[in-house]
PDB file of N, CA and C in Angstrom:
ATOM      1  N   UNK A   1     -10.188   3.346  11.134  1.00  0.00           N
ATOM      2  CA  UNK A   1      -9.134   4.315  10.941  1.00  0.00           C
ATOM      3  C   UNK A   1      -9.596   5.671  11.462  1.00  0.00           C
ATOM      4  N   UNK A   2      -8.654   6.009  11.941  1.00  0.00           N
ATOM      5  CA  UNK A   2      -8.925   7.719  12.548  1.00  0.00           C
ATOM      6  C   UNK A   2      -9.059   8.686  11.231  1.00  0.00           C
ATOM      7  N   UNK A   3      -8.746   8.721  10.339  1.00  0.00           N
ATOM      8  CA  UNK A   3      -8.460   9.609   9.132  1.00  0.00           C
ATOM      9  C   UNK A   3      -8.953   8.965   8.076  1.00  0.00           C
ATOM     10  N   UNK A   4     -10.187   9.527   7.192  1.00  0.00           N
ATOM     11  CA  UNK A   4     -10.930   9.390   5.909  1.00  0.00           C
ATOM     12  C   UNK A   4     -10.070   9.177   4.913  1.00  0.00           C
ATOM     13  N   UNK A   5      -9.907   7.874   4.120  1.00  0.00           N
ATOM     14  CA  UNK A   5      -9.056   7.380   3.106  1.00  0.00           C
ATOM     15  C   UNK A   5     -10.315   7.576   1.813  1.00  0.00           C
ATOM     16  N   UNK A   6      -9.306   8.305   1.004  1.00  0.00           N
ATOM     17  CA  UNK A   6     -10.479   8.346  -0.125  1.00  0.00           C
ATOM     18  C   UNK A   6     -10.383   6.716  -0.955  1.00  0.00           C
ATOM     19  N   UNK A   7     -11.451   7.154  -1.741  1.00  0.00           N
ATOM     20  CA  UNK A   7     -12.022   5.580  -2.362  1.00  0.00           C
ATOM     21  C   UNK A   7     -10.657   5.380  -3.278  1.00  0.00           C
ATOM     22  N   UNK A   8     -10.377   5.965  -3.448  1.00  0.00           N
ATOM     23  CA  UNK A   8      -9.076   5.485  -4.830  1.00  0.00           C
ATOM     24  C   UNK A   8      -8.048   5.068  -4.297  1.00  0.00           C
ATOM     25  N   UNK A   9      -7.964   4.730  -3.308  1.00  0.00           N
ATOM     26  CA  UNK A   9      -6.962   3.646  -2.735  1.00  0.00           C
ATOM     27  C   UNK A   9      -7.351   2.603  -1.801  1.00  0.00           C
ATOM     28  N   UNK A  10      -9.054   2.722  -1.652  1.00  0.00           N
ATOM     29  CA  UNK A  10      -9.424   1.270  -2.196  1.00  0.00           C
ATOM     30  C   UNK A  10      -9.711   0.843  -2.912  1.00  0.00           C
ATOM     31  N   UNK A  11      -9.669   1.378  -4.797  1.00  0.00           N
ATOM     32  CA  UNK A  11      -9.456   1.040  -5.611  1.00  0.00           C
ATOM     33  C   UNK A  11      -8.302   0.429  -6.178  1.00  0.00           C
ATOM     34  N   UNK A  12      -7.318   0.672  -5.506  1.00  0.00           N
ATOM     35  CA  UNK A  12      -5.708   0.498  -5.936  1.00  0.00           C
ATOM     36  C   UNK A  12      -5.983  -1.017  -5.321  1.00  0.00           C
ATOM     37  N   UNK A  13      -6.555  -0.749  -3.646  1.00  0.00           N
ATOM     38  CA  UNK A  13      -6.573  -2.511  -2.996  1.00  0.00           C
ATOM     39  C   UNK A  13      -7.032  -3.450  -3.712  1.00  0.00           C
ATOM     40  N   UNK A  14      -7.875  -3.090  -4.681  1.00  0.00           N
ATOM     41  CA  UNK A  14      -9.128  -3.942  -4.793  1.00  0.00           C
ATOM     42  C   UNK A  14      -8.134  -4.310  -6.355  1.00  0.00           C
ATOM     43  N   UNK A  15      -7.382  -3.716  -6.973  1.00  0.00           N
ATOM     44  CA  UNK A  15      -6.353  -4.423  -8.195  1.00  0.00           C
ATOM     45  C   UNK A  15      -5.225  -4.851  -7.514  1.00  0.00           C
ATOM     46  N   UNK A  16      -5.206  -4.713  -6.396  1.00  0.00           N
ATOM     47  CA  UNK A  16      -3.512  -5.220  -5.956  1.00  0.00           C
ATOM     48  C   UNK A  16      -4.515  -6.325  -5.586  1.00  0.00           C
ATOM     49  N   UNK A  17      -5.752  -6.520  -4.750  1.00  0.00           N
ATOM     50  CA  UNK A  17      -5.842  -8.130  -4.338  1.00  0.00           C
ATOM     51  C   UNK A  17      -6.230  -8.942  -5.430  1.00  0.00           C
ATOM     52  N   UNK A  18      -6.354  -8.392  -6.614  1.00  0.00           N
ATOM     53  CA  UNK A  18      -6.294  -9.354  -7.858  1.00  0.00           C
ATOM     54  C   UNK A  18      -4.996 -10.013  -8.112  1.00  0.00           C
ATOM     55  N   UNK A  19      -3.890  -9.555  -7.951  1.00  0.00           N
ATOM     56  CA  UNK A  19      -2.481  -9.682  -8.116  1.00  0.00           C
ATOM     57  C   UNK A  19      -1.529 -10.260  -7.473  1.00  0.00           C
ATOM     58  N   UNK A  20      -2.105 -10.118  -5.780  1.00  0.00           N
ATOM     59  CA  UNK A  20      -1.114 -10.561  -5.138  1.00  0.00           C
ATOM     60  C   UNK A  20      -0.753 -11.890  -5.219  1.00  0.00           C
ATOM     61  N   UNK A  21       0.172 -12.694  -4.154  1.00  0.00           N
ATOM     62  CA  UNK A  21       0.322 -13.865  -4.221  1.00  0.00           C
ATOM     63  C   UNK A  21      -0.627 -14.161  -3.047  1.00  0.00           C
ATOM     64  N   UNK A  22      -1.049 -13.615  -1.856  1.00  0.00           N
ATOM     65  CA  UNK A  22      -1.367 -13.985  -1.079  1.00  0.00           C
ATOM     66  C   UNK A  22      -2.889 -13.283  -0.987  1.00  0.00           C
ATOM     67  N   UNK A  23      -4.529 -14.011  -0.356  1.00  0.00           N
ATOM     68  CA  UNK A  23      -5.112 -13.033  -0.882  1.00  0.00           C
ATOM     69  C   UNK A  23      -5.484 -12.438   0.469  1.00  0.00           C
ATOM     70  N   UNK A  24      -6.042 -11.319   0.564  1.00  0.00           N
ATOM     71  CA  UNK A  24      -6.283  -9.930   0.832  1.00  0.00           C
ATOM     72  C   UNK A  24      -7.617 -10.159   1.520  1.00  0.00           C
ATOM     73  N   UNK A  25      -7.758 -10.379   2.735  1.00  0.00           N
ATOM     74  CA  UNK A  25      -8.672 -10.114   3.967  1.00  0.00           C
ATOM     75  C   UNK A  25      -9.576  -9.022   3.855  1.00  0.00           C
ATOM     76  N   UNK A  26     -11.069  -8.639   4.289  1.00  0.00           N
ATOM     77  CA  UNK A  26     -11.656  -8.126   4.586  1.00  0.00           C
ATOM     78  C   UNK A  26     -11.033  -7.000   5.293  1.00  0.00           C
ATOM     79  N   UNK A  27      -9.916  -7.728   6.414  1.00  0.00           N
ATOM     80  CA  UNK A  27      -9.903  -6.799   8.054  1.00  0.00           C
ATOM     81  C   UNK A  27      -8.932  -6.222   7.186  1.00  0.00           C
ATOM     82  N   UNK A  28      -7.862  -6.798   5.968  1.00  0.00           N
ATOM     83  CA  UNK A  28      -6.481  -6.097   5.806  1.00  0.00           C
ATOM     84  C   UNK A  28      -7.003  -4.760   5.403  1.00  0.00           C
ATOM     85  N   UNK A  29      -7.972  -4.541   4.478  1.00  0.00           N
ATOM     86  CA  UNK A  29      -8.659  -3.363   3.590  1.00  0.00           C
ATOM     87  C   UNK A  29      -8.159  -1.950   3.871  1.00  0.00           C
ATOM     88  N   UNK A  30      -8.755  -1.471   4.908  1.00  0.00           N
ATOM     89  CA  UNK A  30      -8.496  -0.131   5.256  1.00  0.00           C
ATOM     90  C   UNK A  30      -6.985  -0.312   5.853  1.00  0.00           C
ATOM     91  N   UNK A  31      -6.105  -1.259   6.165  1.00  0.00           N
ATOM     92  CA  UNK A  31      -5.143  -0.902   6.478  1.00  0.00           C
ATOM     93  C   UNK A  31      -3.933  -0.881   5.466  1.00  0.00           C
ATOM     94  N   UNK A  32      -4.862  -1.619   4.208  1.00  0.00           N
ATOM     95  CA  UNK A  32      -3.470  -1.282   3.094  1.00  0.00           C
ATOM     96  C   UNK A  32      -4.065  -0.850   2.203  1.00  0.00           C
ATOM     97  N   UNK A  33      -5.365   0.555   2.221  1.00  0.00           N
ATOM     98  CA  UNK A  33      -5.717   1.644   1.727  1.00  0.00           C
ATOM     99  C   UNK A  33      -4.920   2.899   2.623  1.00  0.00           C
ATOM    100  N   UNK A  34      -4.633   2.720   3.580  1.00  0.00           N
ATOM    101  CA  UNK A  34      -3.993   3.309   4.374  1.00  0.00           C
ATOM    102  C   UNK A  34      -2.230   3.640   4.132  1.00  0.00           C
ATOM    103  N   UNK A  35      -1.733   2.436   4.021  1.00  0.00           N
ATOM    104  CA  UNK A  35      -0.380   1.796   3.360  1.00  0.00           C
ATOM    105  C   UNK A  35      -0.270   2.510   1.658  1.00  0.00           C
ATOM    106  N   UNK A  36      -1.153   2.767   0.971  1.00  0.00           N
ATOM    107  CA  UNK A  36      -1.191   2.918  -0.514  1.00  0.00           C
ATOM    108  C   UNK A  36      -1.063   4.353  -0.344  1.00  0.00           C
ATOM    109  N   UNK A  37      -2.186   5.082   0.583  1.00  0.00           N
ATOM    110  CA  UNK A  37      -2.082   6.479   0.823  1.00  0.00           C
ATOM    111  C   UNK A  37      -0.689   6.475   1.009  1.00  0.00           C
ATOM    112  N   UNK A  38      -0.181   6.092   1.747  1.00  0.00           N
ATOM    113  CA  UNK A  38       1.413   7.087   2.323  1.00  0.00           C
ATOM    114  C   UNK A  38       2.318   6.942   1.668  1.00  0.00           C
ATOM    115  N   UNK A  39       1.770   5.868   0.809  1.00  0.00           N
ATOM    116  CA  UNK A  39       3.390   5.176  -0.444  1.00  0.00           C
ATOM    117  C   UNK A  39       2.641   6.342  -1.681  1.00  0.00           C
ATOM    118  N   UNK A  40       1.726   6.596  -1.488  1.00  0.00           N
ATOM    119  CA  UNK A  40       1.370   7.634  -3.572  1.00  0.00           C
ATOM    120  C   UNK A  40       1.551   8.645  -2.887  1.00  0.00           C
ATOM    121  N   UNK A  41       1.565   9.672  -1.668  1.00  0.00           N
ATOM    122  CA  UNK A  41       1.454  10.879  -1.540  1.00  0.00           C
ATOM    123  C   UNK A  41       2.937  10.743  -1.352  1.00  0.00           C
ATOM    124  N   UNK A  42       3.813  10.162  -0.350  1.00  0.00           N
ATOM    125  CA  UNK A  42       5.578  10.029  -0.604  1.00  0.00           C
ATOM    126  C   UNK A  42       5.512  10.056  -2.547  1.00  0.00           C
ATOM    127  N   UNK A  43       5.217   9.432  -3.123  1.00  0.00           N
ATOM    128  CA  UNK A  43       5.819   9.204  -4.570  1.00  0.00           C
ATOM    129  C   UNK A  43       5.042  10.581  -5.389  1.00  0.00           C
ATOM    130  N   UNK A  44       4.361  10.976  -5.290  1.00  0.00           N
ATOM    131  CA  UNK A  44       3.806  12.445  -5.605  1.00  0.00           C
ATOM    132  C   UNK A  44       4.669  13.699  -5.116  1.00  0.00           C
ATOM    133  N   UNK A  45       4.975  13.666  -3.984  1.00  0.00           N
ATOM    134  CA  UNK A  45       5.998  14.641  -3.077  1.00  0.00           C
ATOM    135  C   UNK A  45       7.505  14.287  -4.015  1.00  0.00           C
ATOM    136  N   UNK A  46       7.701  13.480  -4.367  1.00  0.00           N
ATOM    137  CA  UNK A  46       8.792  12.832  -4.836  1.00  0.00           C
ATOM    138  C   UNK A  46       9.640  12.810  -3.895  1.00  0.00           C
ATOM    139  N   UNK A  47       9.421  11.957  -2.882  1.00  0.00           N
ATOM    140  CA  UNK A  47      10.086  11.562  -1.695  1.00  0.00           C
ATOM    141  C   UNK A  47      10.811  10.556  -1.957  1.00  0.00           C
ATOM    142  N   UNK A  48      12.462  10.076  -0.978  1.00  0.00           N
ATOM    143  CA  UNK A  48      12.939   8.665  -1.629  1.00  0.00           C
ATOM    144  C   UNK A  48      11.640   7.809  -0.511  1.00  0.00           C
ATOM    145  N   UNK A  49      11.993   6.375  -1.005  1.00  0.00           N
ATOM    146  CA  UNK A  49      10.997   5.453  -0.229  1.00  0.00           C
ATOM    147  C   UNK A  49      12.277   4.675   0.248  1.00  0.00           C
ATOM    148  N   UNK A  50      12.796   4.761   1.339  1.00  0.00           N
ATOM    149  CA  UNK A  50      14.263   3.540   1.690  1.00  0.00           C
ATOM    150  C   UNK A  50      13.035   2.086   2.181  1.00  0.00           C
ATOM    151  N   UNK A  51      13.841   1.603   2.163  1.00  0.00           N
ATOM    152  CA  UNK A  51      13.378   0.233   3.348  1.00  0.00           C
ATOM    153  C   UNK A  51      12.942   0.696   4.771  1.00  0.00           C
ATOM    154  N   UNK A  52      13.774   1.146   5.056  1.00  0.00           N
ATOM    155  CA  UNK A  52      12.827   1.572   6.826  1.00  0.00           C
ATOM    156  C   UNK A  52      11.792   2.711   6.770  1.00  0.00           C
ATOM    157  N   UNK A  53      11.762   3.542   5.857  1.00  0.00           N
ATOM    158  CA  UNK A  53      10.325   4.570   5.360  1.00  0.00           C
ATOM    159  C   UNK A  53       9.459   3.347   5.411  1.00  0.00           C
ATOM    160  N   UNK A  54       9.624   2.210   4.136  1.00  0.00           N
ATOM    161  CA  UNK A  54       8.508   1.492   4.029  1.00  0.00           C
ATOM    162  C   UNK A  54       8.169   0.515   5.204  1.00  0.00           C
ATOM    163  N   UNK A  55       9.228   0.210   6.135  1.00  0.00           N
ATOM    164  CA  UNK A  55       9.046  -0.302   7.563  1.00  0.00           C
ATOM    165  C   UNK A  55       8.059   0.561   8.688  1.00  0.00           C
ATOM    166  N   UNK A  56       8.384   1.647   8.282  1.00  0.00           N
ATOM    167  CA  UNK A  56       7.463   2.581   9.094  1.00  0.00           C
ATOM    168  C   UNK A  56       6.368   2.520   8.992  1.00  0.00           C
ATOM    169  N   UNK A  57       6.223   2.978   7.466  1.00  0.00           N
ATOM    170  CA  UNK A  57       4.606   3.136   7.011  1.00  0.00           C
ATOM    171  C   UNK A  57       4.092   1.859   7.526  1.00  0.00           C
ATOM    172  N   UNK A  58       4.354   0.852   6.980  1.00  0.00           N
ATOM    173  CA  UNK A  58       3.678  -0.467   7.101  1.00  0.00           C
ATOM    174  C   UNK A  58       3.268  -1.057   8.284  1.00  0.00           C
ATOM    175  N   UNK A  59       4.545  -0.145   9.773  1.00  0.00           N
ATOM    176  CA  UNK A  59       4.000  -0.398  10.924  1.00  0.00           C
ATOM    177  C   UNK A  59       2.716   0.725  11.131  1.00  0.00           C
ATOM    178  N   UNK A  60       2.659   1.653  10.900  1.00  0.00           N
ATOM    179  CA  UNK A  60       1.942   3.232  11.045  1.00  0.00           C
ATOM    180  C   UNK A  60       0.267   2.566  10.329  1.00  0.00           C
ATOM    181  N   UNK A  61       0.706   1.997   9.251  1.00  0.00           N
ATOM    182  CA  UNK A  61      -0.825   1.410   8.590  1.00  0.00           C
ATOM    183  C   UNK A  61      -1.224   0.561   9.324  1.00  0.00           C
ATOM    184  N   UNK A  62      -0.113  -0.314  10.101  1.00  0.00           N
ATOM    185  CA  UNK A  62      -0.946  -2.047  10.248  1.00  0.00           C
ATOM    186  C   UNK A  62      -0.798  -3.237   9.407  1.00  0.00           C
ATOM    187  N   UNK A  63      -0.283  -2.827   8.671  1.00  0.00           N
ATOM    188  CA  UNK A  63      -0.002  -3.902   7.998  1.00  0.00           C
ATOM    189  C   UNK A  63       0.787  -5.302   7.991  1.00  0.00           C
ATOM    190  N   UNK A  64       1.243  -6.050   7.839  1.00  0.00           N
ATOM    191  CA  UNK A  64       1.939  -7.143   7.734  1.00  0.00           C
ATOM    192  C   UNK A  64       3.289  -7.221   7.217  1.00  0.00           C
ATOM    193  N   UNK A  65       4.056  -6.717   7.227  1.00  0.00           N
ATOM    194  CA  UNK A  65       5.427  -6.464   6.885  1.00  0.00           C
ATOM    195  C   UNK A  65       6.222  -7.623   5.863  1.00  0.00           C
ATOM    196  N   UNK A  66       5.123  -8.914   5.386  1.00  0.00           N
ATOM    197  CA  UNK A  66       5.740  -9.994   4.868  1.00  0.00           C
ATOM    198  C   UNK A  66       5.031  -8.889   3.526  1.00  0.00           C
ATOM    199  N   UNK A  67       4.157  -8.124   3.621  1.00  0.00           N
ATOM    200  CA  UNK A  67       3.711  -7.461   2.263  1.00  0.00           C
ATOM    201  C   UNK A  67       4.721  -6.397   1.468  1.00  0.00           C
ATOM    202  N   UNK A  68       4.843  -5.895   1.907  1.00  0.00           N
ATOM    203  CA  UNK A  68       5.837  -5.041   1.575  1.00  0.00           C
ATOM    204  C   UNK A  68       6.608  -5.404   0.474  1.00  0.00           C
ATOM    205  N   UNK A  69       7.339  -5.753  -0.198  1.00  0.00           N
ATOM    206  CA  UNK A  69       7.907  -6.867  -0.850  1.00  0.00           C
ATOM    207  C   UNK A  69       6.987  -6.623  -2.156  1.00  0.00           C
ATOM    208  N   UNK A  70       6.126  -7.504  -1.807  1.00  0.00           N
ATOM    209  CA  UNK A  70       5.035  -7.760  -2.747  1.00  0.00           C
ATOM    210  C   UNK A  70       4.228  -6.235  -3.693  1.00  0.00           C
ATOM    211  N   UNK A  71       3.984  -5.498  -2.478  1.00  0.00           N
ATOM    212  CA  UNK A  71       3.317  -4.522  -2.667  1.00  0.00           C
ATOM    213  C   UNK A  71       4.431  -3.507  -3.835  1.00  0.00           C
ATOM    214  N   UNK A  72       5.634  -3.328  -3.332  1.00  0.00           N
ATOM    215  CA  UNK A  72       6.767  -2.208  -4.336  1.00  0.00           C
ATOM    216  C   UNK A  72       7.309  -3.067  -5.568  1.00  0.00           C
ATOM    217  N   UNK A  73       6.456  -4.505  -5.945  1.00  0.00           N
ATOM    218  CA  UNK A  73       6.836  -5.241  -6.778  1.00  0.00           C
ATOM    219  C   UNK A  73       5.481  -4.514  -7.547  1.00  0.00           C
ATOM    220  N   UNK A  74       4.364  -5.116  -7.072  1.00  0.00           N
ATOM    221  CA  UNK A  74       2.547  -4.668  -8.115  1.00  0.00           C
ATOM    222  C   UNK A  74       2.684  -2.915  -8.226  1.00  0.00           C
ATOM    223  N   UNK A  75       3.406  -2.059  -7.370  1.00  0.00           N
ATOM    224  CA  UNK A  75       2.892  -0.630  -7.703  1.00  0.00           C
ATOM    225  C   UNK A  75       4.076  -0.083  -8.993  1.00  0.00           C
ATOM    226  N   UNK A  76       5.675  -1.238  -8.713  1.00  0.00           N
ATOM    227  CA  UNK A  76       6.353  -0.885  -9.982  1.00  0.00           C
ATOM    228  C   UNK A  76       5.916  -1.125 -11.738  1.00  0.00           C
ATOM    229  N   UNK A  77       5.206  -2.653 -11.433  1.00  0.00           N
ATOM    230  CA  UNK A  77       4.209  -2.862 -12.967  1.00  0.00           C
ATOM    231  C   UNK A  77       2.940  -2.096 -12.662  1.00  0.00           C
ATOM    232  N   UNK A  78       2.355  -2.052 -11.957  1.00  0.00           N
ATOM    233  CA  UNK A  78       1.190  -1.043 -12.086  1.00  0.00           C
ATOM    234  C   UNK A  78       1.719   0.212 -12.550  1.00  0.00           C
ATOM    235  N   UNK A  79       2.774   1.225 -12.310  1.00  0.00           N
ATOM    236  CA  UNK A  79       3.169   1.961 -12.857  1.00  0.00           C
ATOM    237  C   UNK A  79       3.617   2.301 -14.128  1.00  0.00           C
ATOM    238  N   UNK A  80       4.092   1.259 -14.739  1.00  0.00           N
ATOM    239  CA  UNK A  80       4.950   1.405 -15.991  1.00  0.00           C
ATOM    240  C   UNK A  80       3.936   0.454 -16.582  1.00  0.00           C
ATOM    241  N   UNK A  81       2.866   0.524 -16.450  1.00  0.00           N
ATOM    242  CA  UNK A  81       1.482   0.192 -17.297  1.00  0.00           C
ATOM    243  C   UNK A  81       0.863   1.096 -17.742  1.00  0.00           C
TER     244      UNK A  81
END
């Protein structure tokens, strides 16, 4: 990655790959610490998140777009935990 992701959202990775349905690659790591950054600093800003925001990000991170889904499912119970 071009830009220093702090550790606490590879902390977030490292409880979402406890959770997911699907598990969580080595290579995925920094790209959905990357993905977590832009979804908590949008939800801090109190930004809306539509579907194509999260289409963006997810292309902008690298990520896999079958995640997505998954991911605004674990950060809604991770939240209201």
């Amino acid at each position: 990655m071009n830009t220093e992701i702090p550790l606490k959202f590879y902390d977030i990775v490292d409880e979402y790959s406890t959770e997911s349905a699907e598990p969580v690659s080595d290579a995925e790591r920094d790209s959905l610490a990357h993905y977590f950054q832009l979804l908590v600093t949008r939800l801090m800003n109190n930004e809306e998140i539509s579907e194509e925001a999260q289409q963006d990000m997810a292309q902008e991170a690298g990520i896999n777009a079958k995640r997505i889904d998954d991911i605004a499912t674990f950060l809604n119970t991770w939240g209201n935990e």
